[in-house]
PDB file of N, CA and C in Angstrom:
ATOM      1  N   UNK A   1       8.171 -50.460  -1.712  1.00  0.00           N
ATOM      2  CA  UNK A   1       6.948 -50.228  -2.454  1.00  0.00           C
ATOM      3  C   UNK A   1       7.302 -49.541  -3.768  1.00  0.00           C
ATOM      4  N   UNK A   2       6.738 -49.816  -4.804  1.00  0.00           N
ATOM      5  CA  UNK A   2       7.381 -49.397  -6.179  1.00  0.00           C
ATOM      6  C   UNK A   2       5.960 -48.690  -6.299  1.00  0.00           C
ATOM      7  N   UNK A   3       5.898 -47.830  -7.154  1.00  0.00           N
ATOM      8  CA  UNK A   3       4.664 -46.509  -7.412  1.00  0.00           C
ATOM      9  C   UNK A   3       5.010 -45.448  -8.510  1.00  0.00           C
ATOM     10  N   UNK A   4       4.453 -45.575  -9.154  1.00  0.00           N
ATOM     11  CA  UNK A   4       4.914 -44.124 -10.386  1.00  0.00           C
ATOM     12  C   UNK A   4       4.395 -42.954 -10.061  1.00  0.00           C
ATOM     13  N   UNK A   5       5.136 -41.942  -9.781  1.00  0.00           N
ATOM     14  CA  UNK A   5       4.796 -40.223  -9.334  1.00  0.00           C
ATOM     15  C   UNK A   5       5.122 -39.383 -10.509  1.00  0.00           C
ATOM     16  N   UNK A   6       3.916 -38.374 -10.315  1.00  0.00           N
ATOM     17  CA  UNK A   6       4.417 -37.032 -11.522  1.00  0.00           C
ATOM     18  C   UNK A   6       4.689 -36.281 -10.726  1.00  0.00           C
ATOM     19  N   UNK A   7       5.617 -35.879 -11.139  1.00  0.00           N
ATOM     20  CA  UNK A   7       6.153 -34.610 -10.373  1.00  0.00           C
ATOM     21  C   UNK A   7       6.244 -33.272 -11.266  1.00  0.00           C
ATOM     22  N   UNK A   8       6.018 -32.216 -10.333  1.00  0.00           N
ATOM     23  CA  UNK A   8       5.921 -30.774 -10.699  1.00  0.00           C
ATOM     24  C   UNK A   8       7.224 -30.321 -11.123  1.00  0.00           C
ATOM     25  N   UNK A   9       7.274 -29.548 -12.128  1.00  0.00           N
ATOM     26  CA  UNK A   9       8.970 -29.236 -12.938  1.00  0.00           C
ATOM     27  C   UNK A   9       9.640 -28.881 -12.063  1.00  0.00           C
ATOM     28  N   UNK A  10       9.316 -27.656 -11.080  1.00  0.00           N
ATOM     29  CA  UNK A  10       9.459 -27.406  -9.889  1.00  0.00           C
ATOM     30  C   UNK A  10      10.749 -28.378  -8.927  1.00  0.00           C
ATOM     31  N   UNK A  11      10.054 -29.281  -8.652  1.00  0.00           N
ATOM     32  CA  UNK A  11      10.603 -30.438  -7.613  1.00  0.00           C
ATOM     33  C   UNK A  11      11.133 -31.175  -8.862  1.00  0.00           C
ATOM     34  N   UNK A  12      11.430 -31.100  -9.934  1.00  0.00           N
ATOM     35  CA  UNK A  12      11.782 -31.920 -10.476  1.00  0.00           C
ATOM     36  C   UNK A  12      13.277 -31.617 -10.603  1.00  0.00           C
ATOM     37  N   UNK A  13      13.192 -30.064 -10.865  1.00  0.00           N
ATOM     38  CA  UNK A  13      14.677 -29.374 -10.849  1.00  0.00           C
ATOM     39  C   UNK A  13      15.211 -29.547 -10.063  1.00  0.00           C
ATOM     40  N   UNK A  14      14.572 -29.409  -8.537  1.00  0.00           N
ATOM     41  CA  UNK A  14      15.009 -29.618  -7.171  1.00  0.00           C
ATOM     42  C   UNK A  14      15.814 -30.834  -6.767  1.00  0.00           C
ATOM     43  N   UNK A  15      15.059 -31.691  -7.239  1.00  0.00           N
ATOM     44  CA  UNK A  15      15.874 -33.083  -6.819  1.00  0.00           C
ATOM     45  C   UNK A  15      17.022 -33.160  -8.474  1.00  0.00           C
ATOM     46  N   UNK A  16      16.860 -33.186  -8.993  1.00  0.00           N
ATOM     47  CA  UNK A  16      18.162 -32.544 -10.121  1.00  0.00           C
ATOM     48  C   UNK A  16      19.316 -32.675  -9.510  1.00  0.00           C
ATOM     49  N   UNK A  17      19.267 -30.924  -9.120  1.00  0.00           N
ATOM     50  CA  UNK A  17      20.236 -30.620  -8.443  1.00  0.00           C
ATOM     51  C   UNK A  17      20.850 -31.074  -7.171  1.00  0.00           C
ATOM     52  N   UNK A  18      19.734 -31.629  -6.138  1.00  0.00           N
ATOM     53  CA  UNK A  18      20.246 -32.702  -5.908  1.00  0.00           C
ATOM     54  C   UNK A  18      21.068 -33.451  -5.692  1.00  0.00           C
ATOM     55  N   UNK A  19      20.711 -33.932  -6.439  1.00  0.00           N
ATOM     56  CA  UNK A  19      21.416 -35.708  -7.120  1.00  0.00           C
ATOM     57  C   UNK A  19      22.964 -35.059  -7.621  1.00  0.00           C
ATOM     58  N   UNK A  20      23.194 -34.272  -8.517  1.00  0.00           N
ATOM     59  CA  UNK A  20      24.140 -33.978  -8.755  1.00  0.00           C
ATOM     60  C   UNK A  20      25.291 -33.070  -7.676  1.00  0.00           C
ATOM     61  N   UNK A  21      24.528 -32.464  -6.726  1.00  0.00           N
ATOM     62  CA  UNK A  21      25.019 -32.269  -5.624  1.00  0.00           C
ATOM     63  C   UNK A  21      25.547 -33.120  -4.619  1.00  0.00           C
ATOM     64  N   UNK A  22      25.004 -34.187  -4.288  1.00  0.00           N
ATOM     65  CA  UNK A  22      25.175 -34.930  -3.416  1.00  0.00           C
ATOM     66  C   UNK A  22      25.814 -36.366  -4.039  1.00  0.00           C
ATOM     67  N   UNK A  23      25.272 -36.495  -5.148  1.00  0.00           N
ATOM     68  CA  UNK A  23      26.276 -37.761  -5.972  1.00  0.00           C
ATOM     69  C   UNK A  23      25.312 -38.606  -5.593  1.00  0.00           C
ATOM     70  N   UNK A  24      24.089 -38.896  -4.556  1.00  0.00           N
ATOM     71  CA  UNK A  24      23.420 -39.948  -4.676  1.00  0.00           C
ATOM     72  C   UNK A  24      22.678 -40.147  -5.769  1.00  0.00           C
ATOM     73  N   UNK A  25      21.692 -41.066  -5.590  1.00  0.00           N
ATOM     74  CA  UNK A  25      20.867 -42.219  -6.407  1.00  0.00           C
ATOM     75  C   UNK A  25      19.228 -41.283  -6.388  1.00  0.00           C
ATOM     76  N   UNK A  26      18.258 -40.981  -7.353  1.00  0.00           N
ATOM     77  CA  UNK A  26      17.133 -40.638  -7.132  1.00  0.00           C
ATOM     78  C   UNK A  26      16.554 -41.213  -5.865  1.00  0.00           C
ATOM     79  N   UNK A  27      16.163 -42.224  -5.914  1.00  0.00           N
ATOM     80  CA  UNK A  27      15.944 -42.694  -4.418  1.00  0.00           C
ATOM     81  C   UNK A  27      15.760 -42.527  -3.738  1.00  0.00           C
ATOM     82  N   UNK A  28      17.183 -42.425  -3.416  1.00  0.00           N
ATOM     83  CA  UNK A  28      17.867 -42.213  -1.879  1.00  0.00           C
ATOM     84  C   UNK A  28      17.229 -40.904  -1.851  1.00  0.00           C
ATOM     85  N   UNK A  29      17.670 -39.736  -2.848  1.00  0.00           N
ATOM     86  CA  UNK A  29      17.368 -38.265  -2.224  1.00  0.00           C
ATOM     87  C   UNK A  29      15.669 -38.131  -2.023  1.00  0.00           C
ATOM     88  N   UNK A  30      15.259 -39.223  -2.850  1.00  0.00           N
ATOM     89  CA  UNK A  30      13.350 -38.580  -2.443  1.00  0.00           C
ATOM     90  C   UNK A  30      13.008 -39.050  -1.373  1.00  0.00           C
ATOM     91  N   UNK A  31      13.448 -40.507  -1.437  1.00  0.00           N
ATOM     92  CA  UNK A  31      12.939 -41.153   0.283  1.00  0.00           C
ATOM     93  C   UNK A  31      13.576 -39.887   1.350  1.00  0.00           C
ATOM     94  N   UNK A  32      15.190 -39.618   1.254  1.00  0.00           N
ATOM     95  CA  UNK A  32      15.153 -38.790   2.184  1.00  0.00           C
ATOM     96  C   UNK A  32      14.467 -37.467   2.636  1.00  0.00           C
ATOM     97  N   UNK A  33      14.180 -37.098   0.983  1.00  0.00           N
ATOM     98  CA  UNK A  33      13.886 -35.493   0.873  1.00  0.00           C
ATOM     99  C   UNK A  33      12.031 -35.412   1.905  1.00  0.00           C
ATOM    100  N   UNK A  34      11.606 -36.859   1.665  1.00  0.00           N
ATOM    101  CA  UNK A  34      10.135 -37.775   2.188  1.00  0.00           C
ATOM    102  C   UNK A  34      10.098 -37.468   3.312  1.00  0.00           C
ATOM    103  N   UNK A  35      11.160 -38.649   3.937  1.00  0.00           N
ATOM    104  CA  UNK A  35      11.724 -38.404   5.225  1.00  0.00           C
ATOM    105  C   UNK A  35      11.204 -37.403   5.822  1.00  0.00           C
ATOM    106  N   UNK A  36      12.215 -36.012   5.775  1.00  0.00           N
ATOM    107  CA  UNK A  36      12.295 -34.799   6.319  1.00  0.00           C
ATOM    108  C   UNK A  36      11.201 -34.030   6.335  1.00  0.00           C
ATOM    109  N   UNK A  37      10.247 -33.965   4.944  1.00  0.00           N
ATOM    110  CA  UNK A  37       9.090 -33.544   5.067  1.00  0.00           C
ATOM    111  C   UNK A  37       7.960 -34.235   5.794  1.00  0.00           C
ATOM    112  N   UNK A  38       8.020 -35.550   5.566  1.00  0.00           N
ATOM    113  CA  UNK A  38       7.029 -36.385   6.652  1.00  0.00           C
ATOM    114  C   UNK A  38       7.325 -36.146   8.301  1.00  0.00           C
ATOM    115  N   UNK A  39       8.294 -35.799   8.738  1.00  0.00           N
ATOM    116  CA  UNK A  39       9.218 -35.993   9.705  1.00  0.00           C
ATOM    117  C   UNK A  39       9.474 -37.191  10.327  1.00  0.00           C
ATOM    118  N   UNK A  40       9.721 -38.329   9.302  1.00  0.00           N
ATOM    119  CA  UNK A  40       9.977 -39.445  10.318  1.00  0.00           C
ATOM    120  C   UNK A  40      11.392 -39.383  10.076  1.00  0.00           C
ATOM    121  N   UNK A  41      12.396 -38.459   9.804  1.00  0.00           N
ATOM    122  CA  UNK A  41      13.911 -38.857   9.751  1.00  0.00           C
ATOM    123  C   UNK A  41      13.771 -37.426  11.492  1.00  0.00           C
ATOM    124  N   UNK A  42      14.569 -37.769  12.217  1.00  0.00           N
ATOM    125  CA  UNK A  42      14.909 -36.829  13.741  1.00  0.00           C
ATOM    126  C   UNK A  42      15.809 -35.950  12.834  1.00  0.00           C
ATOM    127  N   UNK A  43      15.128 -35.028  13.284  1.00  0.00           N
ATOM    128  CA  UNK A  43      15.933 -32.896  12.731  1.00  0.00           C
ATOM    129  C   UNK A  43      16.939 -33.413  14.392  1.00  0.00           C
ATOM    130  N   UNK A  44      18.371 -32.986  13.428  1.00  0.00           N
ATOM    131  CA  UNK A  44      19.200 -32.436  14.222  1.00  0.00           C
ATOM    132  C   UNK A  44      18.413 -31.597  15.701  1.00  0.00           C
ATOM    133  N   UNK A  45      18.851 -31.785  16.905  1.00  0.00           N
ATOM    134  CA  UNK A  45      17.910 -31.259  18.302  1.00  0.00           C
ATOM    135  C   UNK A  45      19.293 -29.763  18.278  1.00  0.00           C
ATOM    136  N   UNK A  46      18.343 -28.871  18.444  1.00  0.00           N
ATOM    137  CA  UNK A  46      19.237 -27.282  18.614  1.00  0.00           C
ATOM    138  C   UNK A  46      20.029 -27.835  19.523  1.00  0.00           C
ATOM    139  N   UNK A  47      20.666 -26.894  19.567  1.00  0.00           N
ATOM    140  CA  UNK A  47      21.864 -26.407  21.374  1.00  0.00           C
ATOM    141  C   UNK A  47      20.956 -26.045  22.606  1.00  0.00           C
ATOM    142  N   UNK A  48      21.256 -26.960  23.258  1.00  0.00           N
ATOM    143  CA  UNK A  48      20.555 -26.205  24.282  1.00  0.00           C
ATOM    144  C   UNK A  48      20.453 -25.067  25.140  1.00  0.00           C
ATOM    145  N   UNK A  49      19.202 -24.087  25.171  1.00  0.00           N
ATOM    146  CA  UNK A  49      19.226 -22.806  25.442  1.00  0.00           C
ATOM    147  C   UNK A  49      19.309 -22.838  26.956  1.00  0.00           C
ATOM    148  N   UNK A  50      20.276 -21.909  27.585  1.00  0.00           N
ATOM    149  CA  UNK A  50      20.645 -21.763  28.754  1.00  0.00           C
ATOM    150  C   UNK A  50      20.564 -19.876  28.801  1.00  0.00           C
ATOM    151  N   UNK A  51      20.124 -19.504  30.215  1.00  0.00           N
ATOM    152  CA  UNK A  51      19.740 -18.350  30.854  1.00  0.00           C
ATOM    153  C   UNK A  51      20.846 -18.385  31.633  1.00  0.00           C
ATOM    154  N   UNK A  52      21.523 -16.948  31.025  1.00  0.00           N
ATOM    155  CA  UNK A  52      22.796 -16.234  32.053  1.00  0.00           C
ATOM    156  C   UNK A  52      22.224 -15.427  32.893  1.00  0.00           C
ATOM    157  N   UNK A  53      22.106 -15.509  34.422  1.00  0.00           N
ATOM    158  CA  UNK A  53      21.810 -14.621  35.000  1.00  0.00           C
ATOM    159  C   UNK A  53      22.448 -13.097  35.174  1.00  0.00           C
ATOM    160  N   UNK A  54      22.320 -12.064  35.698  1.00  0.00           N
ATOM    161  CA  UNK A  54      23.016 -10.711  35.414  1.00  0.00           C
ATOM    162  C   UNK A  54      22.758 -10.189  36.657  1.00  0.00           C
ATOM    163  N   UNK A  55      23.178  -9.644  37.261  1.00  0.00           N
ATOM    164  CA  UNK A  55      22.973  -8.489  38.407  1.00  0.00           C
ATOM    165  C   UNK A  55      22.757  -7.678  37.908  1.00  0.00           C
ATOM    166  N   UNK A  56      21.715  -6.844  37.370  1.00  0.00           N
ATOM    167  CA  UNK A  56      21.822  -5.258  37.114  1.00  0.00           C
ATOM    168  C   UNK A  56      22.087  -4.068  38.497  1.00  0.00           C
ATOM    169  N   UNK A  57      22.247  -4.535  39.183  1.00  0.00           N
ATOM    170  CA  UNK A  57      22.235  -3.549  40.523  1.00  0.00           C
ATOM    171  C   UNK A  57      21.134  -2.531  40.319  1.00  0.00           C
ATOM    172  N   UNK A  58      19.737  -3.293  40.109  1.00  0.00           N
ATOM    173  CA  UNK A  58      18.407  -2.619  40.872  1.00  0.00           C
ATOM    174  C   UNK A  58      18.397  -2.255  42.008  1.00  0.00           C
ATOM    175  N   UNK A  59      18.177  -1.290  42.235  1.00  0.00           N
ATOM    176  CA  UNK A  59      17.673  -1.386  43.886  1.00  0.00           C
ATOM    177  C   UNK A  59      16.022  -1.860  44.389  1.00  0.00           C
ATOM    178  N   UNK A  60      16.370  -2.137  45.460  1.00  0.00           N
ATOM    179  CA  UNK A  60      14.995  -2.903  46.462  1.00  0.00           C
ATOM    180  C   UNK A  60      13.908  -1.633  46.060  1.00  0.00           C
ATOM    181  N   UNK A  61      13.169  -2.493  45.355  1.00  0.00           N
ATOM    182  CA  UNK A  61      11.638  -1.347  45.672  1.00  0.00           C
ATOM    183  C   UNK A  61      11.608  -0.985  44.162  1.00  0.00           C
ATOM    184  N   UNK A  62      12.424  -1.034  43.045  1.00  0.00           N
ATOM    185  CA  UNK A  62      12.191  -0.484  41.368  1.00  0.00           C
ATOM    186  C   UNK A  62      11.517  -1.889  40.879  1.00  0.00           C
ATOM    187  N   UNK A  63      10.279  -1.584  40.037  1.00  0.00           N
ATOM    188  CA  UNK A  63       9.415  -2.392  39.547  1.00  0.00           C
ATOM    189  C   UNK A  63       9.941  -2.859  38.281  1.00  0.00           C
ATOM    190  N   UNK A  64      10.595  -4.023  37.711  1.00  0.00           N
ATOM    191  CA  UNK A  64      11.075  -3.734  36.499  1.00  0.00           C
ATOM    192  C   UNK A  64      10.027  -3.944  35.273  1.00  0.00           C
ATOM    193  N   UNK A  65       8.859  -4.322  36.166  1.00  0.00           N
ATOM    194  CA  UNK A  65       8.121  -4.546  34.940  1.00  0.00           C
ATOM    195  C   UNK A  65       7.109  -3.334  34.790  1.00  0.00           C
ATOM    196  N   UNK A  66       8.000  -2.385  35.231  1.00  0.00           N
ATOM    197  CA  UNK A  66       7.434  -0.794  34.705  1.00  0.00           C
ATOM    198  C   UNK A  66       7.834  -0.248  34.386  1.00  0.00           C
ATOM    199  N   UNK A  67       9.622  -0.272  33.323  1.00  0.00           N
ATOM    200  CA  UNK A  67      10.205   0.139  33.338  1.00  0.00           C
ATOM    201  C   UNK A  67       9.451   0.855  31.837  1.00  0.00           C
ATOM    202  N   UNK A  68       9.519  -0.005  31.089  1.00  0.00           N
ATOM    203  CA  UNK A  68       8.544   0.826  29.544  1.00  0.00           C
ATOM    204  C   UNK A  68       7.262   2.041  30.170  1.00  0.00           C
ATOM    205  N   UNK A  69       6.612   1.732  31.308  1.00  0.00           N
ATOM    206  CA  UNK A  69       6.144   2.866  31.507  1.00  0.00           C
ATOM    207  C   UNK A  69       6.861   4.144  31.982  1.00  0.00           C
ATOM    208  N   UNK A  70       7.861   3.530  32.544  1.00  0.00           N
ATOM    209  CA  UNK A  70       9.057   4.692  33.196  1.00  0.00           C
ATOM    210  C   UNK A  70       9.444   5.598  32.274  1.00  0.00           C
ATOM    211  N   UNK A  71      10.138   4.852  30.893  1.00  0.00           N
ATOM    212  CA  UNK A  71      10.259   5.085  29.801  1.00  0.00           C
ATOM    213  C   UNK A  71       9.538   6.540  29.231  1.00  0.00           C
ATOM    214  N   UNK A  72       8.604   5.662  28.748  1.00  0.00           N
ATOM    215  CA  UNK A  72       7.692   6.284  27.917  1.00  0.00           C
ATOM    216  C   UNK A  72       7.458   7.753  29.140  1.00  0.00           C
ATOM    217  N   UNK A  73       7.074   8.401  30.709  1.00  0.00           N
ATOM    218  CA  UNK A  73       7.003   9.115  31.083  1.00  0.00           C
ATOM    219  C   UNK A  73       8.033   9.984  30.935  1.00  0.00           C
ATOM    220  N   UNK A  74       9.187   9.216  30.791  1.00  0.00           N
ATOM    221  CA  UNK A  74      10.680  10.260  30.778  1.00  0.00           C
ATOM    222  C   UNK A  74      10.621  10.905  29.336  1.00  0.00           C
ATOM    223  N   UNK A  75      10.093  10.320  28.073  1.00  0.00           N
ATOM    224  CA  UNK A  75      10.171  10.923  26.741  1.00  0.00           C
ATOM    225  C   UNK A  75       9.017  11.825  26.832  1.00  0.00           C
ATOM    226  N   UNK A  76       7.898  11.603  27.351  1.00  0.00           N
ATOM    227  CA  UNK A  76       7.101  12.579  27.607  1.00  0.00           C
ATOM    228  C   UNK A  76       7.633  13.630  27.995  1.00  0.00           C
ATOM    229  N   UNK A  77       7.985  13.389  29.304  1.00  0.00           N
ATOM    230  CA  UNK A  77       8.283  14.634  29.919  1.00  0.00           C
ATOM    231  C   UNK A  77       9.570  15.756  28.910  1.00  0.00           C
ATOM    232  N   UNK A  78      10.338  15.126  27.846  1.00  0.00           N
ATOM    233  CA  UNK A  78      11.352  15.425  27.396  1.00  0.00           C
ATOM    234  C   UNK A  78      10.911  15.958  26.393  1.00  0.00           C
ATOM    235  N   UNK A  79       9.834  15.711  25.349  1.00  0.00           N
ATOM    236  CA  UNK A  79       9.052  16.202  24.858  1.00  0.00           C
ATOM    237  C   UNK A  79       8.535  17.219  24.957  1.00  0.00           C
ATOM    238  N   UNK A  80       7.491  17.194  25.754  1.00  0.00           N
ATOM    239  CA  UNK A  80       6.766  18.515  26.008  1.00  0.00           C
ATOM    240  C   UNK A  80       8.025  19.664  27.012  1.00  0.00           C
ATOM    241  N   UNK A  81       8.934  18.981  27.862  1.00  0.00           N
ATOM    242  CA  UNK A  81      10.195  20.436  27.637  1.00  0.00           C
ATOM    243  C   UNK A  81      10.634  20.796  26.208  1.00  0.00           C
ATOM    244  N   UNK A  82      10.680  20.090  25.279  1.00  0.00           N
ATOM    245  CA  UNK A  82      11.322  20.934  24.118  1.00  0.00           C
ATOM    246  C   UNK A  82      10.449  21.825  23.452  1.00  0.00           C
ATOM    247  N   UNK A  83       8.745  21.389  23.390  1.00  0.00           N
ATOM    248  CA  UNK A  83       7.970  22.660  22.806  1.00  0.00           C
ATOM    249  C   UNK A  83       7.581  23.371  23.406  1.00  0.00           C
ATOM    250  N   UNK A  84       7.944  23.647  24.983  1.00  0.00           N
ATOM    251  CA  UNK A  84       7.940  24.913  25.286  1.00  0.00           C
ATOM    252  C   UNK A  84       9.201  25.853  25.017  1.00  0.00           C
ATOM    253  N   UNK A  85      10.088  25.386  24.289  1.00  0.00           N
ATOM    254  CA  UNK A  85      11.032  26.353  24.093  1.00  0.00           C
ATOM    255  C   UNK A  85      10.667  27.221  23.415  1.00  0.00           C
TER     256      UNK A  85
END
């Protein structure tokens, strides 16, 4: 499809550099630069994320999803010992 575009100085510099970066053809870099923003070119797929399990040696019966409250009671308590000094 042939079409005349104005482009913003902006993107104009952009593909510039570019072209002179990459050594291609106007073209090529807008269809691609198109591409990527349209997303019909496939983005590289990440690494796939994998979960290392850990032993922390909890013991039976510690809630870990209370531990920020645990927390926060221990700075309390550490707290109010220092202004009674």
């Amino acid at each position: 499809m042939r079409t005349t575009l104005t482009l913003d100085r902006d993107v104009a510099d952009a593909l510039s550099k570019e072209i002179r970066r990459t050594g291609k053809g106007l073209k090529t870099v807008v269809n691609e630069a198109l591409r990527r923003g349209l997303r019909l070119a496939r983005a590289p797929r990440p690494p796939r994320f994998e979960v290392q399990p850990h032993d922390f040696g909890i013991r039976p019966g510690i809630d870990l999803d209370r531990m920020n409250q645990l927390v926060d009671e221990l700075e309390a308590e550490e707290t109010a010992r220092k202004l009674r000094r």
